[in-house]
Protein backbone atom coordinates (compact mmCIF):
# COMPACT_ATOMS: atom_id res chain seq x y z
CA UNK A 1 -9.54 -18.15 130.36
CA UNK A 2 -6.59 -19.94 129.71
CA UNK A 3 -3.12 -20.38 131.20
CA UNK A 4 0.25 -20.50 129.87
CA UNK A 5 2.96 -21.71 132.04
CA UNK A 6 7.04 -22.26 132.07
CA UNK A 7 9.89 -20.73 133.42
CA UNK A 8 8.68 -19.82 136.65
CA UNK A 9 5.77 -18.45 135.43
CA UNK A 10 1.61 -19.05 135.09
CA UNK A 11 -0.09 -16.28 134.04
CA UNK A 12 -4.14 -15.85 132.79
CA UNK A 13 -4.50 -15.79 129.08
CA UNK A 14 -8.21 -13.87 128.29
CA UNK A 15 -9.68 -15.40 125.39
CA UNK A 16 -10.40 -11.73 123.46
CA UNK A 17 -7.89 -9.57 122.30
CA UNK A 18 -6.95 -7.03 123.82
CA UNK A 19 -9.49 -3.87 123.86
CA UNK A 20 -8.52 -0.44 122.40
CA UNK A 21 -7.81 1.24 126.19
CA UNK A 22 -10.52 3.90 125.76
CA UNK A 23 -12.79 0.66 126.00
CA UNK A 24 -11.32 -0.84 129.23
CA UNK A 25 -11.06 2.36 130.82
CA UNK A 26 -15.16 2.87 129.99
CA UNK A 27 -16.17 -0.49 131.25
CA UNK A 28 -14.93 0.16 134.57
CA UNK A 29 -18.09 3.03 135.16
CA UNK A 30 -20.15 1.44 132.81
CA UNK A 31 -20.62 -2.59 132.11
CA UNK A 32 -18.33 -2.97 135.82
CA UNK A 33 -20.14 -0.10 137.28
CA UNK A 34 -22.04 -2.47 140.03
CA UNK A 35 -19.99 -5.03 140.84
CA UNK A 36 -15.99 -3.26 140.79
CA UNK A 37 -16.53 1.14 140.60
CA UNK A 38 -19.43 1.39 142.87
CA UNK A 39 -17.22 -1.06 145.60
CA UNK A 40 -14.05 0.56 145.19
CA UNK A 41 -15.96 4.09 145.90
CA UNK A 42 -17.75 2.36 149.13
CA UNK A 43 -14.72 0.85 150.27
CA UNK A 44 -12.57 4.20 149.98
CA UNK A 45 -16.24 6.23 152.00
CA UNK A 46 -16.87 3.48 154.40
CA UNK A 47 -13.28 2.88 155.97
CA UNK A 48 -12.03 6.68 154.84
CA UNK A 49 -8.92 4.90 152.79
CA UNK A 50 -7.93 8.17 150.84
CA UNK A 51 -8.84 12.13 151.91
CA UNK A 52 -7.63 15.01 150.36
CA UNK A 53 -3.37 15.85 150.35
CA UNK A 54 -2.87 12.25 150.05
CA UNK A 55 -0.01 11.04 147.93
CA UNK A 56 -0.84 6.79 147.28
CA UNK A 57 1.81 4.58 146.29
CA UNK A 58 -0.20 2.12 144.56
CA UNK A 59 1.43 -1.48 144.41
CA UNK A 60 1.75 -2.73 140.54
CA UNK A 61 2.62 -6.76 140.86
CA UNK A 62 1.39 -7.19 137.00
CA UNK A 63 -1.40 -9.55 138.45
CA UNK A 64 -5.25 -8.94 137.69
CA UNK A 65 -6.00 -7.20 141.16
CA UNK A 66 -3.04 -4.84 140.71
CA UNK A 67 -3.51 -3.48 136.94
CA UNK A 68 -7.71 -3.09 138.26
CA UNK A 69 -6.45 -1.25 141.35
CA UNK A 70 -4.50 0.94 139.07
CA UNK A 71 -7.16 1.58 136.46
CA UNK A 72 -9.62 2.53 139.43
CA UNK A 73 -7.72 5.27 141.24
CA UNK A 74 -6.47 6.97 137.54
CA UNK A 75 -10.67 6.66 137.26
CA UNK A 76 -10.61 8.15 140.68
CA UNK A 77 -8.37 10.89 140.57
CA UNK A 78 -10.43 11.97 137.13
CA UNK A 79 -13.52 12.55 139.30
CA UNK A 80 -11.72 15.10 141.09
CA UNK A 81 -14.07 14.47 144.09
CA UNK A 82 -10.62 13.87 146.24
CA UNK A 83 -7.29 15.87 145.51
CA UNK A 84 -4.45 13.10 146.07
CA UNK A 85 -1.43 12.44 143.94
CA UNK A 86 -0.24 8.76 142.36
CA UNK A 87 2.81 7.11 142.36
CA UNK A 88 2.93 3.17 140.75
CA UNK A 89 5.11 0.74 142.38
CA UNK A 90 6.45 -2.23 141.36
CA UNK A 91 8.88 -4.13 143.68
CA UNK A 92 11.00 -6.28 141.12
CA UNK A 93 11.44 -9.74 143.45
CA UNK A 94 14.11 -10.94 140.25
CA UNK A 95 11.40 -11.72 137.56
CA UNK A 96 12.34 -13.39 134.63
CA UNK A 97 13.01 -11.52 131.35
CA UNK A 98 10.09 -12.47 129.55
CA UNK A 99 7.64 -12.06 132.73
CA UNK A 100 9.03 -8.65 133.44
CA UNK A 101 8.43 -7.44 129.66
CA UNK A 102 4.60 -8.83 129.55
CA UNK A 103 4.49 -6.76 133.34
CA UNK A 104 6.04 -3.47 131.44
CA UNK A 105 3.89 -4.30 128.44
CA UNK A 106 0.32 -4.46 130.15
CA UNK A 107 1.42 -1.32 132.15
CA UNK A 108 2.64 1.00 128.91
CA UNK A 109 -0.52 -0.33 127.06
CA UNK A 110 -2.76 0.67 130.11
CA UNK A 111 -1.28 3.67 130.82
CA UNK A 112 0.01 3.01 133.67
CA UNK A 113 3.71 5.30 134.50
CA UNK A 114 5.07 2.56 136.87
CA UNK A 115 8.60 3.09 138.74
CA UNK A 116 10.29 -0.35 138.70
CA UNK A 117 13.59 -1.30 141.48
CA UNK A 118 14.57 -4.43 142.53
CA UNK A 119 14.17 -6.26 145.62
CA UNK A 120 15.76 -9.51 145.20
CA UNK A 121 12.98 -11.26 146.82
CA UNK A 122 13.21 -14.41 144.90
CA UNK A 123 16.77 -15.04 145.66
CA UNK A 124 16.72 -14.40 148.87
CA UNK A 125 14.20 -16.45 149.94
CA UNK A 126 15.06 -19.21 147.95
CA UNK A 127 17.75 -19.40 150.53
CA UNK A 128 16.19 -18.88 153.49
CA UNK A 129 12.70 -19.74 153.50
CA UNK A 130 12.30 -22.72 151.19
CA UNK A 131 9.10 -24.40 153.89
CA UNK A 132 7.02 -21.05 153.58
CA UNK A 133 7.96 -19.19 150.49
CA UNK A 134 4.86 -16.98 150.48
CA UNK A 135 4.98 -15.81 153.49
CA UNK A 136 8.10 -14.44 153.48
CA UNK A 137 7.72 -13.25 149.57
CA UNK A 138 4.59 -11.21 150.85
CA UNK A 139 6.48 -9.79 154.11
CA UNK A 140 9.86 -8.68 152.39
CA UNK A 141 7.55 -7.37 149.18
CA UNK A 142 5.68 -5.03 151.64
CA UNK A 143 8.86 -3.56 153.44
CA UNK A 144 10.41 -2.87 149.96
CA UNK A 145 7.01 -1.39 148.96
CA UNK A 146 6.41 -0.03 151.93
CA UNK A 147 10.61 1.33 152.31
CA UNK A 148 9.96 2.89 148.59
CA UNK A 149 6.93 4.93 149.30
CA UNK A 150 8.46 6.71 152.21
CA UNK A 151 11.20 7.63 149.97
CA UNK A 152 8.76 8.86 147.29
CA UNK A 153 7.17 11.02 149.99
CA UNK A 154 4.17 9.19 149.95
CA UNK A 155 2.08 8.52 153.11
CA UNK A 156 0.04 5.27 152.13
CA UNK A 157 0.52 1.88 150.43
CA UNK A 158 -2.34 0.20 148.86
CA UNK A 159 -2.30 -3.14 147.57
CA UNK A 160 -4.70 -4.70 146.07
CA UNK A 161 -6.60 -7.04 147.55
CA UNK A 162 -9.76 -8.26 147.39
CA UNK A 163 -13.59 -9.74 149.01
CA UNK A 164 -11.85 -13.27 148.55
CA UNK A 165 -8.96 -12.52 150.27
CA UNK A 166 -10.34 -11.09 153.40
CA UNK A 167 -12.46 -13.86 153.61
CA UNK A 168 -10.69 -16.31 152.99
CA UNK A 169 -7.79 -15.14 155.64
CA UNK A 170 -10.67 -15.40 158.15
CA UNK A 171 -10.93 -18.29 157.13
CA UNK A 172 -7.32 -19.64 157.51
CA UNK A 173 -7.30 -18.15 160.32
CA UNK A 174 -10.10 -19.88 162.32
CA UNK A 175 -9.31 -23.50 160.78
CA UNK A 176 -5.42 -23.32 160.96
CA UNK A 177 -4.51 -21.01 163.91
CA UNK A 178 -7.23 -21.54 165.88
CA UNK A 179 -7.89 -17.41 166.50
CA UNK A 180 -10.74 -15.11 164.69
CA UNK A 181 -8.36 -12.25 162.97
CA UNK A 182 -9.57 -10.97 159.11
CA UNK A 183 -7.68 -9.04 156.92
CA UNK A 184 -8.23 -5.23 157.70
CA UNK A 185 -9.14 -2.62 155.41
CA UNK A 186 -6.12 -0.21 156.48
CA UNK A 187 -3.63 -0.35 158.87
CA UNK A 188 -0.78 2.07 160.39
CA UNK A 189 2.33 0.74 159.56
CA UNK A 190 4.55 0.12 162.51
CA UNK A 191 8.17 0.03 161.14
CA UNK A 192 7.58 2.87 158.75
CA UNK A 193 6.03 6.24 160.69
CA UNK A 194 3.48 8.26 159.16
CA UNK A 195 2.93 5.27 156.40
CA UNK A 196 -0.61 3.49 155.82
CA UNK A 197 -1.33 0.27 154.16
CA UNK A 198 -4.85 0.49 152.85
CA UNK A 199 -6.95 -2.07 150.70
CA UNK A 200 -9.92 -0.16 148.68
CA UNK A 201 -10.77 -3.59 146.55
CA UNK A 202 -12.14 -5.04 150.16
CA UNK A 203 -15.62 -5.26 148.78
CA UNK A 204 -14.91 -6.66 145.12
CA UNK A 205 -15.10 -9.79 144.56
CA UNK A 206 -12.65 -11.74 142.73
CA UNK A 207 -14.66 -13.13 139.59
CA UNK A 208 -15.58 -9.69 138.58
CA UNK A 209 -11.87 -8.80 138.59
CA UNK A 210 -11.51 -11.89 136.75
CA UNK A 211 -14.31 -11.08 134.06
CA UNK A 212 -12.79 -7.27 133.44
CA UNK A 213 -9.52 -8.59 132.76
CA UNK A 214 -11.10 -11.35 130.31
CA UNK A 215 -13.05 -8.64 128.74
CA UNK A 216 -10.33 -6.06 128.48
CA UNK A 217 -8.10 -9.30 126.56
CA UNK A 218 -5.05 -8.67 128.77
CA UNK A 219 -2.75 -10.94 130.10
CA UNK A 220 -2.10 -10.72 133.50
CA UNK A 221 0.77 -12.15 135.38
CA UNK A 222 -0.62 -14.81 137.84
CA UNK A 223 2.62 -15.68 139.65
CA UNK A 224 5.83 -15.50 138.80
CA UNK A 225 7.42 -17.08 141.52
CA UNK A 226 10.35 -19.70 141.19
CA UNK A 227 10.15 -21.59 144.27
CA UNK A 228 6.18 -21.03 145.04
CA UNK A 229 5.45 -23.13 142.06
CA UNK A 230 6.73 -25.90 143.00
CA UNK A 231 5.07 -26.39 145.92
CA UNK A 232 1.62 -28.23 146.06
CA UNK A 233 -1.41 -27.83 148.60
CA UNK A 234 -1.19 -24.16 149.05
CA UNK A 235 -3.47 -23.58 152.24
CA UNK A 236 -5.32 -20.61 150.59
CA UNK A 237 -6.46 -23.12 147.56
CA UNK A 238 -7.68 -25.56 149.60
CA UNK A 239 -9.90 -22.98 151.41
CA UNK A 240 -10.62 -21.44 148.58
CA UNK A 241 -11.96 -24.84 147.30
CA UNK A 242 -13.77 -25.16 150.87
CA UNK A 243 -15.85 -21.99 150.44
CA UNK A 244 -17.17 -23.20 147.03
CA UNK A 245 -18.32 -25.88 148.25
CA UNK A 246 -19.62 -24.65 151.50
CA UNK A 247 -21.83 -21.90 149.21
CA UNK A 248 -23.61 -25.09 147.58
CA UNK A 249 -25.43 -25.89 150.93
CA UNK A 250 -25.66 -22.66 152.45
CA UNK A 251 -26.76 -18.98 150.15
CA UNK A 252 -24.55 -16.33 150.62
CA UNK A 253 -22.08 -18.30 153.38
CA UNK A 254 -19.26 -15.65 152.03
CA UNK A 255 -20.83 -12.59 152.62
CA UNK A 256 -21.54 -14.25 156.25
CA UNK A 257 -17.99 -15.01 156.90
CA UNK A 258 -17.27 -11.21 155.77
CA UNK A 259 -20.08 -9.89 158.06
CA UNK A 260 -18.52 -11.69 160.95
CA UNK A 261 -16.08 -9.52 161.11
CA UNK A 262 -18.04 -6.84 161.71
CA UNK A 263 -20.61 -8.53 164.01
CA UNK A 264 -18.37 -9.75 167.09
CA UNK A 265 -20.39 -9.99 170.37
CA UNK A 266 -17.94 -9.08 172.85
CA UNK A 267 -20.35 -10.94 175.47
CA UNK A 268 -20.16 -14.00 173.83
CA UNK A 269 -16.05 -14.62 172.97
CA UNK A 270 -14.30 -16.60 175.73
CA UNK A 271 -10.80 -14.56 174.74
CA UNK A 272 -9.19 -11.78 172.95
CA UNK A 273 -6.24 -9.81 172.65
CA UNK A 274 -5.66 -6.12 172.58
CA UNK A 275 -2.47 -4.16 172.78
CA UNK A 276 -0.33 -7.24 172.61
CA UNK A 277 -2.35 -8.33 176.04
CA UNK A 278 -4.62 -11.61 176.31
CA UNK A 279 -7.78 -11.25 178.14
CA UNK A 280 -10.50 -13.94 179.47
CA UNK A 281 -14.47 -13.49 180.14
CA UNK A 282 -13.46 -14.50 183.47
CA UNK A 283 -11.69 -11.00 183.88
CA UNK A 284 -14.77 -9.30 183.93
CA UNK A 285 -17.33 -11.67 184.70
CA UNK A 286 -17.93 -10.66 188.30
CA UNK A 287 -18.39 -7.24 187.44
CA UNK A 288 -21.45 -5.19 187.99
């Protein structure tokens, strides 16, 4: 996999051409089946991310993870095994011309009926948040997301990411903020009532996204961002890079970080917080 780059853009060129869609959409239960349908169902069982009456505003950047997520819940919604409806998102930040037509592109050839308003992300935080583009980028994308779905009548947002991501925010977390908070699989939204933000790629990992979207021949957008790519020694990268190398010396280290997560001893953490509310061992340590 290649990449082409320029004008504020660096997007993942597959090797293949493009597959005829009947193709794609096969791989995904068939050659994928393991490693990206059978985790997307788990995820959506284990954590209960979609039950019957739900209408999903699924978020469409034009990246790999967002064109899979789509493909998997129009695979989803064929099984009939949950009654929801679909609405496709994308939250234009002020893409460039060509970028937003390769976006459109990938979504008409994928069948995929995306709704497309602008959010003016880009410009405005080119102007205020120069030191910590992504952040911001990420935080106003979700309230426009998050401000359309409501409108659409929808009750959850799901975006699209993935094994890597969760683990790596753990990750970041620990190392750079010194507290031990992952990436959750849903959340209630607090700014937007009734809304949920759900995640039901948590258990797939990002080189099988990567090898479906080589496979299928499509280009996805990587990121389009202006002001991100300028900036070197992205955080995530660099543990990113960290967890490779870590998986040399020790089998299976991110599946351990993931499992952390889910194995906290409560008798053995000298803090947490809950409810907005710090709390010490020493609290409770001299009760029975």
């Amino acid at each position: 996999m290649s990449k082409i780059a320029g004008k504020g853009c660096d997007i993942l060129v597959p090797f293949n051409e493009r597959k005829p869609l009947e193709e794609i959409e096969r791989s995904i239960t068939k050659k994928y089946r393991k490693y990206i349908w059978t985790k997307f169902v788990k995820a959506i069982k284990n954590y209960e991310l979609v039950k019957d009456g739900d209408k999903i505003a699924v978020a469409v950047s034009g990246g790999k993870d967002s064109l899979l997520m789509a493909k998997l819940f129009q695979q989803l919604k064929r099984t009939r095994q949950i009654s929801f409806e679909l609405e496709f998102l994308v939250a234009d930040p002020g893409y460039h011309e060509d970028i937003k037509k390769l976006l459109i592109d990938n979504c008409e050839y994928l069948n995929i009926s995306i709704k497309i308003f602008d959010s003016k992300i880009f410009e405005v935080v080119d102007k205020i948040a120069k030191d910590y583009p992504c952040y911001m980028c990420a935080k106003m994308r979700r309230g426009a997301l998050y401000s359309k779905a409501q409108e659409l009548g929808c009750n959850k947002l799901a975006l699209g990411h993935h094994f890597n991501d969760v683990i790596e925010t753990t990750m970041l977390n620990v190392l750079y903020s010194g507290n031990f908070k992952t990436m959750m699989p849903k959340l209630k939204s607090k700014n937007f009532k009734g809304l949920e933000l759900i995640r039901p790629m948590y258990y797939i990992e990002e080189k099988s996204i990567k090898k479906f979207i080589q496979n299928a021949g499509i280009w996805p957008l990587n990121c389009a961002c202006m002001v991100a790519a300028k900036k070197i020694g992205n955080k995530r990268y660099e543990i990113k890079d960290l967890i490779e190398e870590l998986k040399k010396n020790f089998k299976d280290v991110d599946k351990s970080i993931f499992k952390a997560a889910e194995n906290v001893n409560m008798e053995a953490i000298l803090g947490w917080e809950e409810d907005g509310k710090k709390h010490s061992f020493l609290d409770y340590f001299d009760e029975d």
